[in-house]
Protein backbone atom coordinates (compact mmCIF):
# COMPACT_ATOMS: atom_id res chain seq x y z
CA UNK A 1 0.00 0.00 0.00
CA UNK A 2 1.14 3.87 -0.24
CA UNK A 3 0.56 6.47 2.45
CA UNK A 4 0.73 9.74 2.44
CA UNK A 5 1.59 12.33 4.84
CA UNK A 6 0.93 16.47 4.71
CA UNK A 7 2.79 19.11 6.31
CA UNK A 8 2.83 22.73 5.84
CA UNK A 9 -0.67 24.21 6.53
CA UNK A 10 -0.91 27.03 9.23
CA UNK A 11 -2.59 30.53 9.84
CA UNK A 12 -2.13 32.78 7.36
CA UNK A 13 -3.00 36.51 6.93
CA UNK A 14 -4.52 37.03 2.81
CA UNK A 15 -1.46 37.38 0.83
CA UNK A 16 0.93 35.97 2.41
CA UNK A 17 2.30 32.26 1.34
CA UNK A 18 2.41 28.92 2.53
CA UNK A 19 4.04 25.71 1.05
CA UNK A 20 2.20 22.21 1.66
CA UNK A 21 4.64 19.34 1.47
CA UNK A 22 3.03 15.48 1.16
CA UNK A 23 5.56 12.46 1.52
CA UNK A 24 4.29 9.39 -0.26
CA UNK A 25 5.82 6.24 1.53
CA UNK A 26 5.23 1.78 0.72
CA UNK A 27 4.91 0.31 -2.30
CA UNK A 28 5.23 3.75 -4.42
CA UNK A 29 4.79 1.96 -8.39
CA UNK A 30 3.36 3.41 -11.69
CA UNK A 31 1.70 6.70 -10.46
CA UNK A 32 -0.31 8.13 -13.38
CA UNK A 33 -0.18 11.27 -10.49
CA UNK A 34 0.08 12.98 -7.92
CA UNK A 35 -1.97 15.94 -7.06
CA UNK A 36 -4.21 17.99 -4.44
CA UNK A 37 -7.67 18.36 -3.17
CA UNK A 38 -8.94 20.60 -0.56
CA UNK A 39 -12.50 20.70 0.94
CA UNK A 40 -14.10 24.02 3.16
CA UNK A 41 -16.71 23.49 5.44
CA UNK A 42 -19.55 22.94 3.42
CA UNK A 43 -18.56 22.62 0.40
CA UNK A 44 -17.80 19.68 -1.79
CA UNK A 45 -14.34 18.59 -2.46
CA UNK A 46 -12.17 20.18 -5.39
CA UNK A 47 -9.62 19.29 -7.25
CA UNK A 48 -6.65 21.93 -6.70
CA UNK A 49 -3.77 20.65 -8.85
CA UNK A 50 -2.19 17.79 -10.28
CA UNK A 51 1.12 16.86 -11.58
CA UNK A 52 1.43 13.69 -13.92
CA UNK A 53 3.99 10.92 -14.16
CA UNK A 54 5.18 12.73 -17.41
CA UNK A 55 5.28 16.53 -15.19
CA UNK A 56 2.11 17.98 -16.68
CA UNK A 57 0.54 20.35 -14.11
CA UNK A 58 -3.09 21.32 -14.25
CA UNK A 59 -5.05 23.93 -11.97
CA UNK A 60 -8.22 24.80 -10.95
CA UNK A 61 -8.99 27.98 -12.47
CA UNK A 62 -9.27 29.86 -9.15
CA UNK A 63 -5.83 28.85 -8.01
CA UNK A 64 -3.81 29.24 -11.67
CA UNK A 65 -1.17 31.98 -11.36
CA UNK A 66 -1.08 32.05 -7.67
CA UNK A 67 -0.41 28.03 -6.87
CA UNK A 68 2.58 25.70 -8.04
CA UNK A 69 2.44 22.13 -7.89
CA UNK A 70 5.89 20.56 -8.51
CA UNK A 71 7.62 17.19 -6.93
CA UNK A 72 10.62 15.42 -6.41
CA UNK A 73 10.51 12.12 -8.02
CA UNK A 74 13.82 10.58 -5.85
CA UNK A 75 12.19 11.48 -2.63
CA UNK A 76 9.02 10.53 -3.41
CA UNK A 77 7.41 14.25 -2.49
CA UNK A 78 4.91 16.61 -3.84
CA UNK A 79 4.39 20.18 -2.99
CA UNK A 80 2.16 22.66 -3.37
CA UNK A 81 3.58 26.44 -3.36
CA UNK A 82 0.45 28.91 -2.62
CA UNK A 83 0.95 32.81 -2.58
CA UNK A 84 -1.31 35.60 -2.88
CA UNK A 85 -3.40 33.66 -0.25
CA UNK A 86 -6.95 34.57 0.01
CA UNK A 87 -9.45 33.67 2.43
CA UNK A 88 -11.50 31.67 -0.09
CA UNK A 89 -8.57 29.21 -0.29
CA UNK A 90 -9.27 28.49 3.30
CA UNK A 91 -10.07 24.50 3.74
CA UNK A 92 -8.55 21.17 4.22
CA UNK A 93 -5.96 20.46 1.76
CA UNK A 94 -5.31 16.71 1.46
CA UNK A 95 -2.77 15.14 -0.92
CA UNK A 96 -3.52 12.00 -3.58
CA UNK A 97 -1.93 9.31 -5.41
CA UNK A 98 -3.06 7.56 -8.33
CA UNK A 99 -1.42 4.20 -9.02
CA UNK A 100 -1.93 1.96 -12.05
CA UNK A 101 -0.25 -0.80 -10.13
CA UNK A 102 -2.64 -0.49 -7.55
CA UNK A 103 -5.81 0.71 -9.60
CA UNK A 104 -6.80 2.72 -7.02
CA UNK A 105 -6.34 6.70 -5.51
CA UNK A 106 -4.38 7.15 -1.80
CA UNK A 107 -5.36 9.79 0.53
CA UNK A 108 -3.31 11.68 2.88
CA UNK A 109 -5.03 12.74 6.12
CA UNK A 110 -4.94 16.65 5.01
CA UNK A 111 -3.90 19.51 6.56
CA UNK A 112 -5.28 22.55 7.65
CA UNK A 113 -4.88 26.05 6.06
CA UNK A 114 -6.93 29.23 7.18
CA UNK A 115 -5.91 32.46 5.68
CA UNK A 116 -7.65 35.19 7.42
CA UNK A 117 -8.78 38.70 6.32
């Protein structure tokens, strides 16, 4: 199996920055990717970013130009580098692995970023 482990959230104050880290550890093989969700209270999960096997990033239109989603293949880490914080992007941010081998998405247990007015 794979888990994964964030680090990173905090308090913020809006437009200031934060950098999520997620450590993917076990039986790490064929990831199609890696990527991030968060969830606010209330509201339904979303997709954040995602960075593929072959390094193709994709954001969620709310997030482009202000989030970067990058990784380090040899240490089996993904980050997620978020500036111009606003208090929108306040939630849950959890971290994901998809793995052909495994046919099936990992979840981290999230962390917590609040970025207050």
């Amino acid at each position: 199996q794979v888990q994964l482990v964030e680090s990173g959230g905090g308090l913020v104050q809006a437009g200031e920055s934060l950098k999520l880290s997620c450590a993917a550890s076990g039986t790490i093989l064929t990831v199609n990717y890696m990527g991030w969700y968060r969830q606010a209270p209330g509201k339904e999960r979303e997709l954040v970013a995602t960075i593929t096997r072959g390094g193709t990033t994709k954001y969620t239109d709310s997030v482009k130009d202000r989030f970067t989603i990058s990784r380090d293949s040899n240490k089996n880490m993904v980050y997620l580098q978020m500036t111009n914080l606003k208090p929108e992007d306040t939630a849950v941010y959890s971290c994901t692995l998809a793995s052909t081998f495994w046919g099936r998405d990992f979840w981290g247990q999230g962390t917590q970023v609040t970025v207050s007015s």
